[in-house]
PDB file of N, CA and C in Angstrom:
ATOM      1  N   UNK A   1      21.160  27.398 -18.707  1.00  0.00           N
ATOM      2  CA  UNK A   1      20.044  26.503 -18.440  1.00  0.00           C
ATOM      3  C   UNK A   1      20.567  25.069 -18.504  1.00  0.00           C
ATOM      4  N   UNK A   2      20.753  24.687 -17.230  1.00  0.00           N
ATOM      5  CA  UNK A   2      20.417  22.979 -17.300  1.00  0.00           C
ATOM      6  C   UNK A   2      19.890  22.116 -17.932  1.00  0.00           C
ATOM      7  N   UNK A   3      20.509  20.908 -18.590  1.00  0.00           N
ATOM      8  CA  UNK A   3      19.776  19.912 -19.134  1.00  0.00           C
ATOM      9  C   UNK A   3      18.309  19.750 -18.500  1.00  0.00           C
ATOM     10  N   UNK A   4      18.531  19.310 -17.348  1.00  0.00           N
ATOM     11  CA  UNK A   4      16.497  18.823 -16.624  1.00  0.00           C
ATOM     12  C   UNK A   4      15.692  19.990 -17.207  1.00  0.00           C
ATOM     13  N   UNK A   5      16.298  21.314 -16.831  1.00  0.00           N
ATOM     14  CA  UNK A   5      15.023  22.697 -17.239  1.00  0.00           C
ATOM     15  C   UNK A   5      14.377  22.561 -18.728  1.00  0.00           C
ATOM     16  N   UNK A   6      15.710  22.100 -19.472  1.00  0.00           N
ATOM     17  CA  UNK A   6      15.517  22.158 -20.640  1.00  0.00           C
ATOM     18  C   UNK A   6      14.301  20.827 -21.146  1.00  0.00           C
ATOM     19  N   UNK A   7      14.261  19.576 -20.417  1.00  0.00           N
ATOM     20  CA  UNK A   7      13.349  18.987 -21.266  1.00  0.00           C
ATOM     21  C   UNK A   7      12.549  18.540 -19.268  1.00  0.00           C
ATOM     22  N   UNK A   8      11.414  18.594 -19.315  1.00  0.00           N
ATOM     23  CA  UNK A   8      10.712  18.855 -18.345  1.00  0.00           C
ATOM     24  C   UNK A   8      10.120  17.424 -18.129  1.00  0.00           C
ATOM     25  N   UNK A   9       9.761  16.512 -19.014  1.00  0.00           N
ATOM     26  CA  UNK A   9       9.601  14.897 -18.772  1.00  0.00           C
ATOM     27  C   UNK A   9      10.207  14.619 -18.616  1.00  0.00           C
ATOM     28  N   UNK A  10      11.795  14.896 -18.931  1.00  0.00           N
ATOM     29  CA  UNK A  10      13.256  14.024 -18.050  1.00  0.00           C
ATOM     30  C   UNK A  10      12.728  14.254 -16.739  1.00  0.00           C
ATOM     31  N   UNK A  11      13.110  14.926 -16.296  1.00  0.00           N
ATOM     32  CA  UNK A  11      13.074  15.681 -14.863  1.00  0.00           C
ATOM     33  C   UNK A  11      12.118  14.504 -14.134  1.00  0.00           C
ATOM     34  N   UNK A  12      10.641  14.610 -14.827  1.00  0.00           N
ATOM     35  CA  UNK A  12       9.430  13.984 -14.090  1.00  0.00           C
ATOM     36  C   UNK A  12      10.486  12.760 -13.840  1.00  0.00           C
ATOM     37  N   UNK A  13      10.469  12.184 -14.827  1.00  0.00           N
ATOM     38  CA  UNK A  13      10.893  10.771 -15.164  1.00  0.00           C
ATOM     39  C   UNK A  13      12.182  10.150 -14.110  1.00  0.00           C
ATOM     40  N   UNK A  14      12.952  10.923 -13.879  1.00  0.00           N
ATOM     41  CA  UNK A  14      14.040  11.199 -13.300  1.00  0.00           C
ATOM     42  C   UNK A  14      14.060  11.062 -11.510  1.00  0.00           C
ATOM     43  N   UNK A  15      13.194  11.567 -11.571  1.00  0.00           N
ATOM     44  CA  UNK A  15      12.518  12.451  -9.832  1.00  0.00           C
ATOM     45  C   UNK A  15      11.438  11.930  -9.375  1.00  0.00           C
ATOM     46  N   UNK A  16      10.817  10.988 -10.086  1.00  0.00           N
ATOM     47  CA  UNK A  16       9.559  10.618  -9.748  1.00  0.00           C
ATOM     48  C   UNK A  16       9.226   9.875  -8.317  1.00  0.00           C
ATOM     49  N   UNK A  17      10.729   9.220  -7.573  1.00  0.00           N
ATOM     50  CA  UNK A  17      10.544   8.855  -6.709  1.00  0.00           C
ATOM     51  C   UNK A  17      10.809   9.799  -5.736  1.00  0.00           C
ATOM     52  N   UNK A  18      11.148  10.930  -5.723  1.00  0.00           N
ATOM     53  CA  UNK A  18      11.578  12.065  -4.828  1.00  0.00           C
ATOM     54  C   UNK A  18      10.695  12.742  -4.590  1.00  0.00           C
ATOM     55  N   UNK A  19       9.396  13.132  -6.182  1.00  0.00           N
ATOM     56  CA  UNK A  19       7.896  13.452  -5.803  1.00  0.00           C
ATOM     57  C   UNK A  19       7.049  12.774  -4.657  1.00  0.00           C
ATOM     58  N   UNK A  20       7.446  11.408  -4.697  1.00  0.00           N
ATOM     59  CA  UNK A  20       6.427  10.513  -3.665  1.00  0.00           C
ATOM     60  C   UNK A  20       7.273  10.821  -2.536  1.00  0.00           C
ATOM     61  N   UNK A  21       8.417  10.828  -2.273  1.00  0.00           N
ATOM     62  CA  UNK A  21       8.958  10.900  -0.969  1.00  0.00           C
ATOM     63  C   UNK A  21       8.666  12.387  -0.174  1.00  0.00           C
ATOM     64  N   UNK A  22       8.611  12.987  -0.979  1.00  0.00           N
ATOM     65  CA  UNK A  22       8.002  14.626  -1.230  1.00  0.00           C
ATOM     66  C   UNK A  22       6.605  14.567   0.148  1.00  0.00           C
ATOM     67  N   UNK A  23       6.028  13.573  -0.215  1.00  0.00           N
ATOM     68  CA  UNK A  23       4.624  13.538   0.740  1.00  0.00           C
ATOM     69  C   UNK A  23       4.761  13.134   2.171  1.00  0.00           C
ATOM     70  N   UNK A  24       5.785  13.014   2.618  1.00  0.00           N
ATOM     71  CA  UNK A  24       6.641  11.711   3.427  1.00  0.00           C
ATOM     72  C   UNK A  24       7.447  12.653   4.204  1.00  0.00           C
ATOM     73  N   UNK A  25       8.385  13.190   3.695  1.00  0.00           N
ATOM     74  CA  UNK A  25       9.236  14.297   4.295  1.00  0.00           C
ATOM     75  C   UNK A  25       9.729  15.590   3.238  1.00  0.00           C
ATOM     76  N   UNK A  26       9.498  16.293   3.285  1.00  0.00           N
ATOM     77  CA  UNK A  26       9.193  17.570   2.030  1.00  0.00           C
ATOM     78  C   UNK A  26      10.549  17.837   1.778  1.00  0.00           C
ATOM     79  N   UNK A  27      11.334  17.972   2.825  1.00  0.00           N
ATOM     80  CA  UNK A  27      12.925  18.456   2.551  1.00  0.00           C
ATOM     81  C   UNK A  27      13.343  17.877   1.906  1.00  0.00           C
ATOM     82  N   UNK A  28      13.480  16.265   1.838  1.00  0.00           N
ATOM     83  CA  UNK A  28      14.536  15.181   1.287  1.00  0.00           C
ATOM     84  C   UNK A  28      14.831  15.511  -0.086  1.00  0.00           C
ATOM     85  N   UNK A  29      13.918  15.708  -1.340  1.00  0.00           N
ATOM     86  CA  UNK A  29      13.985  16.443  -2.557  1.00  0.00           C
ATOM     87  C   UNK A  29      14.617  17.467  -2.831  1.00  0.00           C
ATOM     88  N   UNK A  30      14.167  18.682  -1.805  1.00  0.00           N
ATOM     89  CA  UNK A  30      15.162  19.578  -1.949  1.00  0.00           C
ATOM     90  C   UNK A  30      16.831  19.482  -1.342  1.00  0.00           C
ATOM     91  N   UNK A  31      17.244  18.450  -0.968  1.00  0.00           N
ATOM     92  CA  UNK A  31      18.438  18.155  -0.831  1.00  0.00           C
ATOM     93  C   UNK A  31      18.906  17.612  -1.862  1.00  0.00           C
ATOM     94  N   UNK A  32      18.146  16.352  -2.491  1.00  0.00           N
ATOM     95  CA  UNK A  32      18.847  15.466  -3.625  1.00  0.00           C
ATOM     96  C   UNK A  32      18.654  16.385  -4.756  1.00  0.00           C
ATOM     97  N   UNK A  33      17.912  17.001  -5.154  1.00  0.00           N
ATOM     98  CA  UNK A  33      17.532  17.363  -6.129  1.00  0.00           C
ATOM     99  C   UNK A  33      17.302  18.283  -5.997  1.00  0.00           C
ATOM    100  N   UNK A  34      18.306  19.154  -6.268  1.00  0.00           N
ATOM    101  CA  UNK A  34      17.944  21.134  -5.749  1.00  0.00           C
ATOM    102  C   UNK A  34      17.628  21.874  -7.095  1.00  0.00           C
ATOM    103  N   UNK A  35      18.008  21.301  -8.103  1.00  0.00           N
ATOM    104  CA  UNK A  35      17.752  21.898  -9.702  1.00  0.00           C
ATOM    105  C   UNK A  35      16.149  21.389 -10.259  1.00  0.00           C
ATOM    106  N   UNK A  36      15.516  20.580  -9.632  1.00  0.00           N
ATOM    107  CA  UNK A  36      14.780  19.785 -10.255  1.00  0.00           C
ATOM    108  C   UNK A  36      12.995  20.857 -10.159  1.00  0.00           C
ATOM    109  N   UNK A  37      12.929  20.919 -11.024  1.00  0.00           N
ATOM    110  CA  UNK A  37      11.531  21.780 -10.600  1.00  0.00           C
ATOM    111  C   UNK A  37      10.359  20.912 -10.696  1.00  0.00           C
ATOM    112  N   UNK A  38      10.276  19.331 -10.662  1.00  0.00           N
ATOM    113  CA  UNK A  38       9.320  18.365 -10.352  1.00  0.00           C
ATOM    114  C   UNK A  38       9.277  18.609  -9.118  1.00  0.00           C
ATOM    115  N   UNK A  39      10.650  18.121  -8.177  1.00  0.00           N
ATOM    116  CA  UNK A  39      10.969  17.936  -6.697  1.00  0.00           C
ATOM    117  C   UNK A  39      10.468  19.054  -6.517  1.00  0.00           C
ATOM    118  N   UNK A  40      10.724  20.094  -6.615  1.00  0.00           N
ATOM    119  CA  UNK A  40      10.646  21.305  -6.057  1.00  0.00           C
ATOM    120  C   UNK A  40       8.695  21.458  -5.624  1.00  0.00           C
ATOM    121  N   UNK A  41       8.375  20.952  -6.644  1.00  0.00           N
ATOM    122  CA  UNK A  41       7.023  21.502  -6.978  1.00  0.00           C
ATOM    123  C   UNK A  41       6.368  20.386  -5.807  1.00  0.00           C
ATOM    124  N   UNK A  42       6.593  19.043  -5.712  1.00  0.00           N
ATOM    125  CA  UNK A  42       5.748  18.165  -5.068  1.00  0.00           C
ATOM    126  C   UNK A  42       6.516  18.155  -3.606  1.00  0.00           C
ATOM    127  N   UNK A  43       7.584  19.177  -3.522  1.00  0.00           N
ATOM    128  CA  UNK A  43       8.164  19.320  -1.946  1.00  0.00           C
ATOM    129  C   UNK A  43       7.231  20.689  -1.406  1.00  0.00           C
ATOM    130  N   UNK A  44       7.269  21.408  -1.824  1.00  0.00           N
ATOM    131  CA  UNK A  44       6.093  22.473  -1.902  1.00  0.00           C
ATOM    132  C   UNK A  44       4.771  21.882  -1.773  1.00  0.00           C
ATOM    133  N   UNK A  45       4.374  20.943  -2.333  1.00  0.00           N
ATOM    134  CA  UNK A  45       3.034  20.380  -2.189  1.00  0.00           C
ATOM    135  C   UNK A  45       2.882  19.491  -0.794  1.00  0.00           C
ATOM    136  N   UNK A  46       4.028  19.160  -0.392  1.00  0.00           N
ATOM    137  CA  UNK A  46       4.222  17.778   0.763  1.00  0.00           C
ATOM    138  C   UNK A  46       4.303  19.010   1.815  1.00  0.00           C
ATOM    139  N   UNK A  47       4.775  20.504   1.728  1.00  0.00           N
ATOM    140  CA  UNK A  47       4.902  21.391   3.096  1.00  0.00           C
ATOM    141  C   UNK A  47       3.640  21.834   3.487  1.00  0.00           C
ATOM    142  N   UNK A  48       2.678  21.804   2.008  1.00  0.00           N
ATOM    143  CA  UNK A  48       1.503  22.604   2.404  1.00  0.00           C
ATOM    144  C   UNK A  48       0.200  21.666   2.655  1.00  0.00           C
ATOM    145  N   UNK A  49       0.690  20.332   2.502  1.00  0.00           N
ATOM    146  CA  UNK A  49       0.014  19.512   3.440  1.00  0.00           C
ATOM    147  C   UNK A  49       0.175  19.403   4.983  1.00  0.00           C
ATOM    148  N   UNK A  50       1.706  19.262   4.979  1.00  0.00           N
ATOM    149  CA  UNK A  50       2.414  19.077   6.745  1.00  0.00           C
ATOM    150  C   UNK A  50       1.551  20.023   6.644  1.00  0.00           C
ATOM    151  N   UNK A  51       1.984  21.222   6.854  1.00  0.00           N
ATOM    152  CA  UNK A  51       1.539  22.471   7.855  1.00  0.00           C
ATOM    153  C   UNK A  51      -0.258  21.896   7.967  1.00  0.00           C
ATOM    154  N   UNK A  52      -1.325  21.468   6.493  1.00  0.00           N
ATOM    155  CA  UNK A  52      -2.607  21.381   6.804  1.00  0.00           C
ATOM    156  C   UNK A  52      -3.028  20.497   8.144  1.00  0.00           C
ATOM    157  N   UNK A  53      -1.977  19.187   8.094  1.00  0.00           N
ATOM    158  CA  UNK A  53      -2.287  18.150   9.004  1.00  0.00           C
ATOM    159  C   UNK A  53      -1.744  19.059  10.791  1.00  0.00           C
ATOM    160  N   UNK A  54      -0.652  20.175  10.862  1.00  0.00           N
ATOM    161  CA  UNK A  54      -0.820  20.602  11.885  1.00  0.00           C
ATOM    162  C   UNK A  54      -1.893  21.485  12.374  1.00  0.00           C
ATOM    163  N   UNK A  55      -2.466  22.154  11.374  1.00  0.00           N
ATOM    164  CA  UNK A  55      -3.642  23.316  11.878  1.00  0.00           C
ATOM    165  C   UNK A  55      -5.075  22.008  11.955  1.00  0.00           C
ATOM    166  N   UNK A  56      -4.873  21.537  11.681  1.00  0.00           N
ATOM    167  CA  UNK A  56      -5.861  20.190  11.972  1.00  0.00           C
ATOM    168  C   UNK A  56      -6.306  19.797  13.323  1.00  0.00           C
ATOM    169  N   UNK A  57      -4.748  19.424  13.754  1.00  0.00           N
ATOM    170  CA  UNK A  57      -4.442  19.395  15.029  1.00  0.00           C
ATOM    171  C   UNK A  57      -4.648  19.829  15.989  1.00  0.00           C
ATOM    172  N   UNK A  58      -4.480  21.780  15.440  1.00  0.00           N
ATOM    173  CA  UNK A  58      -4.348  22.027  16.616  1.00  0.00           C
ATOM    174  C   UNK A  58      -6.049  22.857  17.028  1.00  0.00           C
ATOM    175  N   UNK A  59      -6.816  23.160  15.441  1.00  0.00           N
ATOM    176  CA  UNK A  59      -8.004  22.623  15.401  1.00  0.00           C
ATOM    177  C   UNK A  59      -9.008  21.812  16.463  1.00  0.00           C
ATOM    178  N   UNK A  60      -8.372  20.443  16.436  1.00  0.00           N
ATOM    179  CA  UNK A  60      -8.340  19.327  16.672  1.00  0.00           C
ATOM    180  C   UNK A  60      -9.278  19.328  18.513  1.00  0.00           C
ATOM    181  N   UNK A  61      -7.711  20.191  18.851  1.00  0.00           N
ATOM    182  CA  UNK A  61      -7.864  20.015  20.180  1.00  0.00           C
ATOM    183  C   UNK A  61      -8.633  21.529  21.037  1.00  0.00           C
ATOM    184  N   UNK A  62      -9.442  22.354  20.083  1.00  0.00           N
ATOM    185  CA  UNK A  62     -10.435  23.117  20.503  1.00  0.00           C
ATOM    186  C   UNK A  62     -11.809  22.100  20.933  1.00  0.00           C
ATOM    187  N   UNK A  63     -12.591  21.981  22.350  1.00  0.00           N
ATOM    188  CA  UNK A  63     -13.475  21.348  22.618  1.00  0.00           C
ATOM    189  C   UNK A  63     -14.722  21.707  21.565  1.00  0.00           C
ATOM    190  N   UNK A  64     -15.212  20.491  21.823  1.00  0.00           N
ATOM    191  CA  UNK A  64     -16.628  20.199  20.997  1.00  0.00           C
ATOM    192  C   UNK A  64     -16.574  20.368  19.692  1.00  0.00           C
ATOM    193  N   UNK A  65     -16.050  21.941  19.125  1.00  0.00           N
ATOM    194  CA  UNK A  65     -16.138  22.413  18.047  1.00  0.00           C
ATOM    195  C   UNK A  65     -14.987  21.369  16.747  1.00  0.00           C
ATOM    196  N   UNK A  66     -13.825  21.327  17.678  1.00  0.00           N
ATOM    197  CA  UNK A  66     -12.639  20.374  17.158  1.00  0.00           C
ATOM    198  C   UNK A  66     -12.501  19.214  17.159  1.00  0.00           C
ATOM    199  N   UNK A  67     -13.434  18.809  17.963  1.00  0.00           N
ATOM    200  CA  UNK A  67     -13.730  17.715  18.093  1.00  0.00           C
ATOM    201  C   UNK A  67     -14.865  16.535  17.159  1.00  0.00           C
ATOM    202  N   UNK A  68     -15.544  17.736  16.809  1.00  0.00           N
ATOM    203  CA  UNK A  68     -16.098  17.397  15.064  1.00  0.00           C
ATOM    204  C   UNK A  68     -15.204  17.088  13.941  1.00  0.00           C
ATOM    205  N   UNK A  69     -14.774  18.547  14.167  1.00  0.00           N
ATOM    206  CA  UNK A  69     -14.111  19.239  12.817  1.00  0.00           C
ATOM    207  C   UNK A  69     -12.594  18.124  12.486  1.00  0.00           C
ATOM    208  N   UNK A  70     -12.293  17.762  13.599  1.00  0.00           N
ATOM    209  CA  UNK A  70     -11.002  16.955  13.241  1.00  0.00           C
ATOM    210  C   UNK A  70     -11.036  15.689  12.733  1.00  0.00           C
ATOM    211  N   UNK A  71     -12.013  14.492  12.376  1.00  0.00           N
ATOM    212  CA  UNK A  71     -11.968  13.671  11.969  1.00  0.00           C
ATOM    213  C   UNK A  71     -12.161  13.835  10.172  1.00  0.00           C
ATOM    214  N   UNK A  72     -13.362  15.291  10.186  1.00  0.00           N
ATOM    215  CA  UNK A  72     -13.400  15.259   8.652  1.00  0.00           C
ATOM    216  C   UNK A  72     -12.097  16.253   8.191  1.00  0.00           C
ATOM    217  N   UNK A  73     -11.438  16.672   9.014  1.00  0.00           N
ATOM    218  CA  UNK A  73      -9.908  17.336   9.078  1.00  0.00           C
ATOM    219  C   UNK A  73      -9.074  16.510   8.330  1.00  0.00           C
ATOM    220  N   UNK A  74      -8.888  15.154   8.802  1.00  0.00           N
ATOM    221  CA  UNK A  74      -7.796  14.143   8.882  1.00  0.00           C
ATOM    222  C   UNK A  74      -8.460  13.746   7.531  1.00  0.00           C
ATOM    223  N   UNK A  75      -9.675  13.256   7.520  1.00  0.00           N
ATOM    224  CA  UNK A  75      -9.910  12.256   5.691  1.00  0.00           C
ATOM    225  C   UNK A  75      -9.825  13.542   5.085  1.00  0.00           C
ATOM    226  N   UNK A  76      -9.948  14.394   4.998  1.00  0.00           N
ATOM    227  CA  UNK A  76      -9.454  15.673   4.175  1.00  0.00           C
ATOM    228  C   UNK A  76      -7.887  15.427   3.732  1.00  0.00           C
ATOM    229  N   UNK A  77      -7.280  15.499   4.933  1.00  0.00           N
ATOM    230  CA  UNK A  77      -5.739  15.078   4.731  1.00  0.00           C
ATOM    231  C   UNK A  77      -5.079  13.967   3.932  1.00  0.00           C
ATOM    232  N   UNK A  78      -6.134  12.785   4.587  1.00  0.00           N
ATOM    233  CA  UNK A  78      -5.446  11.554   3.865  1.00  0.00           C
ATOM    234  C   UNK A  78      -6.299  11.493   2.431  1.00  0.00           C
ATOM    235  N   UNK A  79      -6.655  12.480   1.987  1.00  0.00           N
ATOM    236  CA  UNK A  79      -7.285  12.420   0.812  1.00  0.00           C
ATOM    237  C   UNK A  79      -6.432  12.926  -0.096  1.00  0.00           C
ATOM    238  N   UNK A  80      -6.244  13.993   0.330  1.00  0.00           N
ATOM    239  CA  UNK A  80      -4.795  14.974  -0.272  1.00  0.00           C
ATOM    240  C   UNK A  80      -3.660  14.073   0.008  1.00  0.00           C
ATOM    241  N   UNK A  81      -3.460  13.383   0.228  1.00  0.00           N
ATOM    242  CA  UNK A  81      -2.502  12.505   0.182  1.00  0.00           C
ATOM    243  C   UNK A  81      -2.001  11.349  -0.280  1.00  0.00           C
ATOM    244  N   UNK A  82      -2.899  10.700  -0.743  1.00  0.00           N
ATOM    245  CA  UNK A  82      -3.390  10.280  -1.770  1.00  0.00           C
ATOM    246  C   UNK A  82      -3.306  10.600  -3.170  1.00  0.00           C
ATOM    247  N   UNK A  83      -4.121  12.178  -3.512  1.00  0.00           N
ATOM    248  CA  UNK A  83      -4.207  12.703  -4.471  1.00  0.00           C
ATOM    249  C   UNK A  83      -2.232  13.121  -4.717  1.00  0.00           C
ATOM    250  N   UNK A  84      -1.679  13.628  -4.070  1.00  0.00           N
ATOM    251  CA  UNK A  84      -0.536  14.289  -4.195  1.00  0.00           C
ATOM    252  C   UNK A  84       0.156  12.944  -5.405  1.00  0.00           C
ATOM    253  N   UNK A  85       0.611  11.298  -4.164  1.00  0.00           N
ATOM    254  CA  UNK A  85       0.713  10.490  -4.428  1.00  0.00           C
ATOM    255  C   UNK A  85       0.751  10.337  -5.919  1.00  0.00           C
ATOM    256  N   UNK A  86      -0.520   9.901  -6.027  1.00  0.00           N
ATOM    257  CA  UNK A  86      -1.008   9.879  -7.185  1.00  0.00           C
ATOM    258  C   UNK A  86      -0.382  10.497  -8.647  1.00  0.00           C
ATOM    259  N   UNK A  87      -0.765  11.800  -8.162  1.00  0.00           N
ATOM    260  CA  UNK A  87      -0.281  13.066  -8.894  1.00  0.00           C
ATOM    261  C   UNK A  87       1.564  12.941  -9.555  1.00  0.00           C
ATOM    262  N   UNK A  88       2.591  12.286  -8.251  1.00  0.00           N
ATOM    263  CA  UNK A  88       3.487  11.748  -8.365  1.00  0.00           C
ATOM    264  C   UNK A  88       3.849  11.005  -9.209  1.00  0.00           C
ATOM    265  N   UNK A  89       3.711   9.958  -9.048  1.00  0.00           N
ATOM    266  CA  UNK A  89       3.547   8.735  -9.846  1.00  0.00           C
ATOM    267  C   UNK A  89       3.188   8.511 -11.412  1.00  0.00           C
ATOM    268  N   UNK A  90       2.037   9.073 -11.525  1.00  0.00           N
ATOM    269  CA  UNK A  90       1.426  10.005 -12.931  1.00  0.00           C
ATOM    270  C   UNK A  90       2.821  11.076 -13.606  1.00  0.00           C
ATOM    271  N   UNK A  91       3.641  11.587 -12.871  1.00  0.00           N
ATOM    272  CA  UNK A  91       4.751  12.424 -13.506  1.00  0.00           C
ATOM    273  C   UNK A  91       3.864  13.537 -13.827  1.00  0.00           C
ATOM    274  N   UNK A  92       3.063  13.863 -13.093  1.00  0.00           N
ATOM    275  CA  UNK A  92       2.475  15.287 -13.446  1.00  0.00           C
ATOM    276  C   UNK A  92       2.913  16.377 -12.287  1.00  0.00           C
ATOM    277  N   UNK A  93       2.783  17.875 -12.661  1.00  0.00           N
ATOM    278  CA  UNK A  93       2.835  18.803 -11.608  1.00  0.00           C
ATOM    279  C   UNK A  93       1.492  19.155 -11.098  1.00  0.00           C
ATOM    280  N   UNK A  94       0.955  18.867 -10.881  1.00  0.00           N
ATOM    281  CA  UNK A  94      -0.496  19.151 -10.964  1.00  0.00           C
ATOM    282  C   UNK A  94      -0.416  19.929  -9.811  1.00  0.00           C
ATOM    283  N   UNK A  95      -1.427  20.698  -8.857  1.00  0.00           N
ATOM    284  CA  UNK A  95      -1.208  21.031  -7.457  1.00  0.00           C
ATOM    285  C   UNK A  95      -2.293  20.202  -6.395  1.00  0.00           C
ATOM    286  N   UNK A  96      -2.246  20.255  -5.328  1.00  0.00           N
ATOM    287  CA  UNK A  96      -3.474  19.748  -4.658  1.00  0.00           C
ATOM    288  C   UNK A  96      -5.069  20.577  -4.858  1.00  0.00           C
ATOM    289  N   UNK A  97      -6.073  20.142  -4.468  1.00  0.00           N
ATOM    290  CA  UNK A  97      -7.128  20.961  -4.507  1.00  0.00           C
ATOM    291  C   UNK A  97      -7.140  22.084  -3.377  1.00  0.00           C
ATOM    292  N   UNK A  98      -7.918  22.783  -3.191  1.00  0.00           N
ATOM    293  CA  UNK A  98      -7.802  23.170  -2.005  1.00  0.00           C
ATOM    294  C   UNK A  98      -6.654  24.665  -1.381  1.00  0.00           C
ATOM    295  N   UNK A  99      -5.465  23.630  -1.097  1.00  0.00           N
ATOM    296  CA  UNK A  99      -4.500  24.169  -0.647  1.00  0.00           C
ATOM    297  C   UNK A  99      -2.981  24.338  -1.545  1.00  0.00           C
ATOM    298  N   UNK A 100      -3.163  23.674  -2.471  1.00  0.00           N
ATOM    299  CA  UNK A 100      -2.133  23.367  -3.757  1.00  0.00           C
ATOM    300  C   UNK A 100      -1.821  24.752  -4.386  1.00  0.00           C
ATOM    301  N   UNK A 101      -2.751  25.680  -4.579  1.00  0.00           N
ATOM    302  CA  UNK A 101      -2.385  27.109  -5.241  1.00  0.00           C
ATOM    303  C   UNK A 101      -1.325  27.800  -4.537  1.00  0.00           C
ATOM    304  N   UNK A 102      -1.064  27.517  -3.211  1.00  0.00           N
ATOM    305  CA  UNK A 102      -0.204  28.668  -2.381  1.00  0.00           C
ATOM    306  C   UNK A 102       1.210  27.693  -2.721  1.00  0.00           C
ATOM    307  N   UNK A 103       2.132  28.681  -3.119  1.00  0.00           N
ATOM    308  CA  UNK A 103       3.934  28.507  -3.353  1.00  0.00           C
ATOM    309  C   UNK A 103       4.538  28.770  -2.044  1.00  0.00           C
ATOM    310  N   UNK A 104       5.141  28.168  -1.597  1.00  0.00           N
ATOM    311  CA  UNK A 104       6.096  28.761  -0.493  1.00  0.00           C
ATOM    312  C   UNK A 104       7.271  27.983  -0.596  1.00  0.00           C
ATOM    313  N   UNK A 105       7.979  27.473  -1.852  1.00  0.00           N
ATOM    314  CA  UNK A 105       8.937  26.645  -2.020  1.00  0.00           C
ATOM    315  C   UNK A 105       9.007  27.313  -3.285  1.00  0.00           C
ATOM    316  N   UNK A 106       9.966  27.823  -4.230  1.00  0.00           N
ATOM    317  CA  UNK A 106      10.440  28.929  -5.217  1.00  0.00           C
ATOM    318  C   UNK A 106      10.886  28.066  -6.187  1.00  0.00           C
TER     319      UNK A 106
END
């Protein structure tokens, strides 16, 4: 076990700017920081936004129906985005609302 595993506020403390970049481009963390289970957690959180802002999209561009649905789509998004942010910065793991429960980053 690694020093970071071992005390879990280093890590935050450590990574905290890789969490925010996390929202920005999800990979970049898991490059710099492949041990880090902050990064890990808010790169996981930054994929399962991307992917929200694409089904948004593509949502988006169904007539009439998507054409509602996509504006309260997007402040949905930039809300969670925000919150993630936030969440960052704070040095917490917290997850998003919503869509934050699903893992697809290990």
């Amino acid at each position: 076990m690694n020093e970071i595993q071992k005390r879990p506020d280093r890590d935050a403390e450590e990574n905290m700017g890789l969490g925010i970049v996390a929202y920005i481009l999800f990979f970049v963390p898991l490059l710099a920081a492949k041990d880090s289970a902050f990064a890990r957690h808010h790169a996981n959180q930054g994929l399962l936004l991307l992917l929200l802002v694409i089904a948004v999209n593509v949502i988006g561009n169904i007539p009439l129906i998507g054409w509602l649905l996509y504006p309260v789509g997007m402040l949905l998004v930039l809300a969670l985005f925000v919150v993630g942010i936030v969440n960052a910065t704070q040095k917490t793991k917290k997850s998003l609302p919503i869509i934050g429960g699903i893992n697809l980053i290990k």
